[in-house]
Protein backbone atom coordinates (compact mmCIF):
# COMPACT_ATOMS: atom_id res chain seq x y z
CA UNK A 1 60.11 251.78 149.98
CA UNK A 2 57.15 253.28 148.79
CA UNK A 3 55.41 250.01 148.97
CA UNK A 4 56.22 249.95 152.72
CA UNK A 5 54.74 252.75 153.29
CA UNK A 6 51.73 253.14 151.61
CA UNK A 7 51.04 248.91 153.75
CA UNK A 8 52.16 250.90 157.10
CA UNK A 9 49.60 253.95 156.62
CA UNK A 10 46.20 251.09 155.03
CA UNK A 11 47.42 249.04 158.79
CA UNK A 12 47.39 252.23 160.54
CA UNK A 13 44.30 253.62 158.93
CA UNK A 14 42.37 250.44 159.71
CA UNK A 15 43.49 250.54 163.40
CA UNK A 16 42.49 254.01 163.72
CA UNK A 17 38.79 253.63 161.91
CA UNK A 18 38.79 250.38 164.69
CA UNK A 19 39.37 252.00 167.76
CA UNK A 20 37.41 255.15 166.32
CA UNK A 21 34.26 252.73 166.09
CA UNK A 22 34.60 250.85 169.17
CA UNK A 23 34.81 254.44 171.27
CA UNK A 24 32.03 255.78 169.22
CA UNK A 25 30.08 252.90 170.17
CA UNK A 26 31.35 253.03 174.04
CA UNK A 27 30.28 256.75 174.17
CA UNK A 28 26.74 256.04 172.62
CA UNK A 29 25.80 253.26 174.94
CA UNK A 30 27.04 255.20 177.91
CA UNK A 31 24.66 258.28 177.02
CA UNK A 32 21.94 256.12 175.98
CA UNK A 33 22.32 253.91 179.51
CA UNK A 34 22.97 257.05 181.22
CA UNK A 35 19.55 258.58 179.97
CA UNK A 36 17.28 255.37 181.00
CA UNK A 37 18.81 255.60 184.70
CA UNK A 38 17.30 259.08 184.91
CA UNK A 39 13.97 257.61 183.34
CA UNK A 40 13.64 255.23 185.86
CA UNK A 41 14.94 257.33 188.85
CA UNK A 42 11.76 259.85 188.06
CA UNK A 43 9.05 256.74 187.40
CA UNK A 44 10.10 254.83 190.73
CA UNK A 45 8.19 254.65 193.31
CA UNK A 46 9.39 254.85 196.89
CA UNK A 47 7.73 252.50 199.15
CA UNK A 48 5.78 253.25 201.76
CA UNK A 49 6.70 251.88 205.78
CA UNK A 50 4.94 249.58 207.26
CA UNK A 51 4.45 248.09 210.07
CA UNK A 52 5.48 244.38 210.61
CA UNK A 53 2.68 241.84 211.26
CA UNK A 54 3.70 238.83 213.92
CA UNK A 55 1.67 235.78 213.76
């Protein structure tokens, strides 16, 4: 029984550190993403109108 149990909880364990990582990772990559948008939203530059040249 014990034997049983102590497999269920190492299985469950490693699941949990798993999806622990994988969300970690997720949440780091959205921040970091979510950072360079607002980088490149302040450096862009908005074009100018002109007007069209017909040949």
């Amino acid at each position: 029984m014990s034997n049983s149990f102590n497999l269920a909880m190492l299985v469950l364990a490693s699941v949990a550190a798993l999806v622990f990582g994988i969300l970690l990772a997720y949440g780091l990559l959205r921040a970091a993403f979510a950072l360079m948008r607002q980088r490149e939203g302040r450096l862009a530059v908005k074009p100018q109108p002109q007007a069209a040249r017909v040949a």
